[in-house]
N, C-alpha and C. Protein backbone atom coordinates (compact mmCIF):
# COMPACT_ATOMS: atom_id res chain seq x y z
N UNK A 1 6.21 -20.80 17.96
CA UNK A 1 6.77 -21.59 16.90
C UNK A 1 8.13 -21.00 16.55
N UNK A 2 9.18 -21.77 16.63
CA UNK A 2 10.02 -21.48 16.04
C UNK A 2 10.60 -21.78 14.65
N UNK A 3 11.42 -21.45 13.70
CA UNK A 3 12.19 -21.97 12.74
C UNK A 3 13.19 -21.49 12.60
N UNK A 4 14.18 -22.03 11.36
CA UNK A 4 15.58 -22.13 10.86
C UNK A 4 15.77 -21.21 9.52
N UNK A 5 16.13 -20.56 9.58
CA UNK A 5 16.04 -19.31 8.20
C UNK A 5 16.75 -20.55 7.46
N UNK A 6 16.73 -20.42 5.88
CA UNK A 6 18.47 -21.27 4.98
C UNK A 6 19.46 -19.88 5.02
N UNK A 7 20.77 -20.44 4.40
CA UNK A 7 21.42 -19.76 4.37
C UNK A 7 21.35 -19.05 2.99
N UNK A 8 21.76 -17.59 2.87
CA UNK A 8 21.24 -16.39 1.98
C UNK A 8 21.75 -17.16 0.56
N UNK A 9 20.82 -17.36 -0.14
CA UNK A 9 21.24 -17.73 -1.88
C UNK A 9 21.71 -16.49 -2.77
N UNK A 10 22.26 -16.49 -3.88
CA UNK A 10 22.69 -15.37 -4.77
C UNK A 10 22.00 -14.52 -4.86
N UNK A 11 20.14 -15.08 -5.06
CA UNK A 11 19.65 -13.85 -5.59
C UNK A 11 18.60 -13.49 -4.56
N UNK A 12 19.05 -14.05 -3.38
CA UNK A 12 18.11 -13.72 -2.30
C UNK A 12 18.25 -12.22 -1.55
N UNK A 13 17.31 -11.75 -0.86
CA UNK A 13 17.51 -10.45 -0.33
C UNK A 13 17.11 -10.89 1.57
N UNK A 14 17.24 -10.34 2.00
CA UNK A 14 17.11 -10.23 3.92
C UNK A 14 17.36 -9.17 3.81
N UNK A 15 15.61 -9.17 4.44
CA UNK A 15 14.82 -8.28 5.05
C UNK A 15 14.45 -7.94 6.31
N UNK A 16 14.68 -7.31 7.14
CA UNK A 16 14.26 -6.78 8.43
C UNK A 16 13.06 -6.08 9.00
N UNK A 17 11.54 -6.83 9.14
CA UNK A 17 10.42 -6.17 9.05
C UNK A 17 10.03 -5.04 10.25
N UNK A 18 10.26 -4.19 9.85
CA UNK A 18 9.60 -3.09 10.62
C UNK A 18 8.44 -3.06 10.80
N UNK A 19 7.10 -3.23 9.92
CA UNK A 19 5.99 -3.38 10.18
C UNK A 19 5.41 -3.64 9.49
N UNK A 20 3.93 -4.40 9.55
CA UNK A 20 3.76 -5.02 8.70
C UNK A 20 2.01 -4.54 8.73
N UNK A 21 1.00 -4.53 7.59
CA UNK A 21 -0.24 -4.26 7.63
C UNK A 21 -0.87 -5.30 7.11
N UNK A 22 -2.27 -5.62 7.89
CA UNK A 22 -3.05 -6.79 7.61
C UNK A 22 -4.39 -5.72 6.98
N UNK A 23 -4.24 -6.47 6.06
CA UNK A 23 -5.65 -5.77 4.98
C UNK A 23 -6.77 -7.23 5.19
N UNK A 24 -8.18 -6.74 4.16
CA UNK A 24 -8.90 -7.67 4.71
C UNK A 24 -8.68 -8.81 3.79
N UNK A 25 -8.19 -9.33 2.88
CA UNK A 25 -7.66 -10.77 2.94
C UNK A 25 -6.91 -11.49 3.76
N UNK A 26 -6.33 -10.82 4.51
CA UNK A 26 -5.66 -11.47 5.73
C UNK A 26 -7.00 -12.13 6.40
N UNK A 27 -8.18 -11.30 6.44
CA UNK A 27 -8.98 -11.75 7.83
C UNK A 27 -9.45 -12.73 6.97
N UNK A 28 -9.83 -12.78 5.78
CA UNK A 28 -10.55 -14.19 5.00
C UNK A 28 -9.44 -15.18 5.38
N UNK A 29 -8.24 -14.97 4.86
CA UNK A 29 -7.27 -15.97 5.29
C UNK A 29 -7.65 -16.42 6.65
N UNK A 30 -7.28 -15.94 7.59
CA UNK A 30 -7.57 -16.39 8.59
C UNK A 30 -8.58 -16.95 9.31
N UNK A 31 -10.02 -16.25 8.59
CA UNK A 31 -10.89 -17.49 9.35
C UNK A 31 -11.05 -18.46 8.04
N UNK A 32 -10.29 -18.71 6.78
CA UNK A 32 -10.65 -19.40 6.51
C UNK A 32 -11.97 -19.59 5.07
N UNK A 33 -12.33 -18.48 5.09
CA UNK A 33 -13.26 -18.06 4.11
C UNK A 33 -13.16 -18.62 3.18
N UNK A 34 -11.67 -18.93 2.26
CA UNK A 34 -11.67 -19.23 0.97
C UNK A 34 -11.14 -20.58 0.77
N UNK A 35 -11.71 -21.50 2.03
CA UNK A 35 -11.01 -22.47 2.39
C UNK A 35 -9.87 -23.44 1.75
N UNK A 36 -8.48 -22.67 1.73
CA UNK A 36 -7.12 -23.00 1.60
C UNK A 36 -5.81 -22.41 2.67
N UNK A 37 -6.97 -21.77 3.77
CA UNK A 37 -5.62 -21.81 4.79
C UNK A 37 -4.62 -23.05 5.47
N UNK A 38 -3.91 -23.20 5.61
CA UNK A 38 -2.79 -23.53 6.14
C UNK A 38 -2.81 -22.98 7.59
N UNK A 39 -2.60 -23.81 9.07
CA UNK A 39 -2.61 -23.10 9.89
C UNK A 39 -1.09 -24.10 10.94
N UNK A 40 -0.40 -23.74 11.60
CA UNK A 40 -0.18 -21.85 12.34
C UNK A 40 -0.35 -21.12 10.96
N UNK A 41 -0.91 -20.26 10.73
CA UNK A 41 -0.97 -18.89 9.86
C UNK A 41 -0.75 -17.85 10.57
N UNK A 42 0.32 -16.87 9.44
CA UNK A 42 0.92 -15.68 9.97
C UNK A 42 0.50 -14.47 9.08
N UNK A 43 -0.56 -13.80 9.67
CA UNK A 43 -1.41 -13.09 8.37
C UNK A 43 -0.06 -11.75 8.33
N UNK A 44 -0.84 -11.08 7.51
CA UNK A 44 0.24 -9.57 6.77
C UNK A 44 0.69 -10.32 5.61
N UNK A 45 1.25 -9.65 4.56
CA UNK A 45 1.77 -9.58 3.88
C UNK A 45 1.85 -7.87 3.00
N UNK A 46 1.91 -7.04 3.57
CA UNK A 46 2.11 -5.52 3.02
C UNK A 46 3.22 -5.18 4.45
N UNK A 47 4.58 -5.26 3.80
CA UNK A 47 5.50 -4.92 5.10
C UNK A 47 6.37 -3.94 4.69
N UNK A 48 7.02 -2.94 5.49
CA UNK A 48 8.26 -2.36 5.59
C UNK A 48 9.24 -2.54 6.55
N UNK A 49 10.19 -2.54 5.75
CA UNK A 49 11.68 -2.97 6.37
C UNK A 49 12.68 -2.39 5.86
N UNK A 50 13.58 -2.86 6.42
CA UNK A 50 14.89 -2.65 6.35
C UNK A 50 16.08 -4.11 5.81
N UNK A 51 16.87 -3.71 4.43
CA UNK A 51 17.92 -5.10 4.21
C UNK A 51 18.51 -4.91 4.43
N UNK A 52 18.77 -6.43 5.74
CA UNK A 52 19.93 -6.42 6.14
C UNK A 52 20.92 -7.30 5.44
N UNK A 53 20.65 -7.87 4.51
CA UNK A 53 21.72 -8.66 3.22
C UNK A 53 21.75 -8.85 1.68
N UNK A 54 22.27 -9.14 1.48
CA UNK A 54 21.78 -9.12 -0.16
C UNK A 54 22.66 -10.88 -0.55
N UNK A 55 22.75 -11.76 -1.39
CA UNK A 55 22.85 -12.26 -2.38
C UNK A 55 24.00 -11.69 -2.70
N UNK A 56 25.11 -12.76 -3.35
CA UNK A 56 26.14 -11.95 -4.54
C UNK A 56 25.40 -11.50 -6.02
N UNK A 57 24.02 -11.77 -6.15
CA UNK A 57 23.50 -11.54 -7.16
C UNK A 57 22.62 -10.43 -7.42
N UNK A 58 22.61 -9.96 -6.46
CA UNK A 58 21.08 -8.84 -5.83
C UNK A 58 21.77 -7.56 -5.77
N UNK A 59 20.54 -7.11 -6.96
CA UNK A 59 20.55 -5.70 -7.45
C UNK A 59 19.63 -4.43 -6.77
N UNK A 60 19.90 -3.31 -6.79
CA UNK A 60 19.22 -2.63 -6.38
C UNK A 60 17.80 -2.34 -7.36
């Protein structure tokens, strides 16, 4: 699957994921358990990275 990032808003940040950890709500997500997945599904959400932009609005 591909997509189209938008272009960076004021108070947006870009992020560069280095890695990312799937805990076990990911696996409910994914099969579905709490039935409100959405699928293609892209489980993780606990990531580290690196920004590579900031927003004219974005603070440290």
């Amino acid at each position: 699957m591909t997509f189209e990032r938008r272009a960076l808003r004021a108070d947006d940040v870009a992020i560069e994921i280095l890695y990312c950890g799937v805990c076990h709500s990911d696996i409910h997500q994914a099969r579905n358990e709490w039935g409100i997945a959405v699928y293609p599904l892209m489980p993780g959400h606990e990531i580290v990275g690196r920004v590579t932009a900031t927003g004219a609005n974005a603070t440290k």
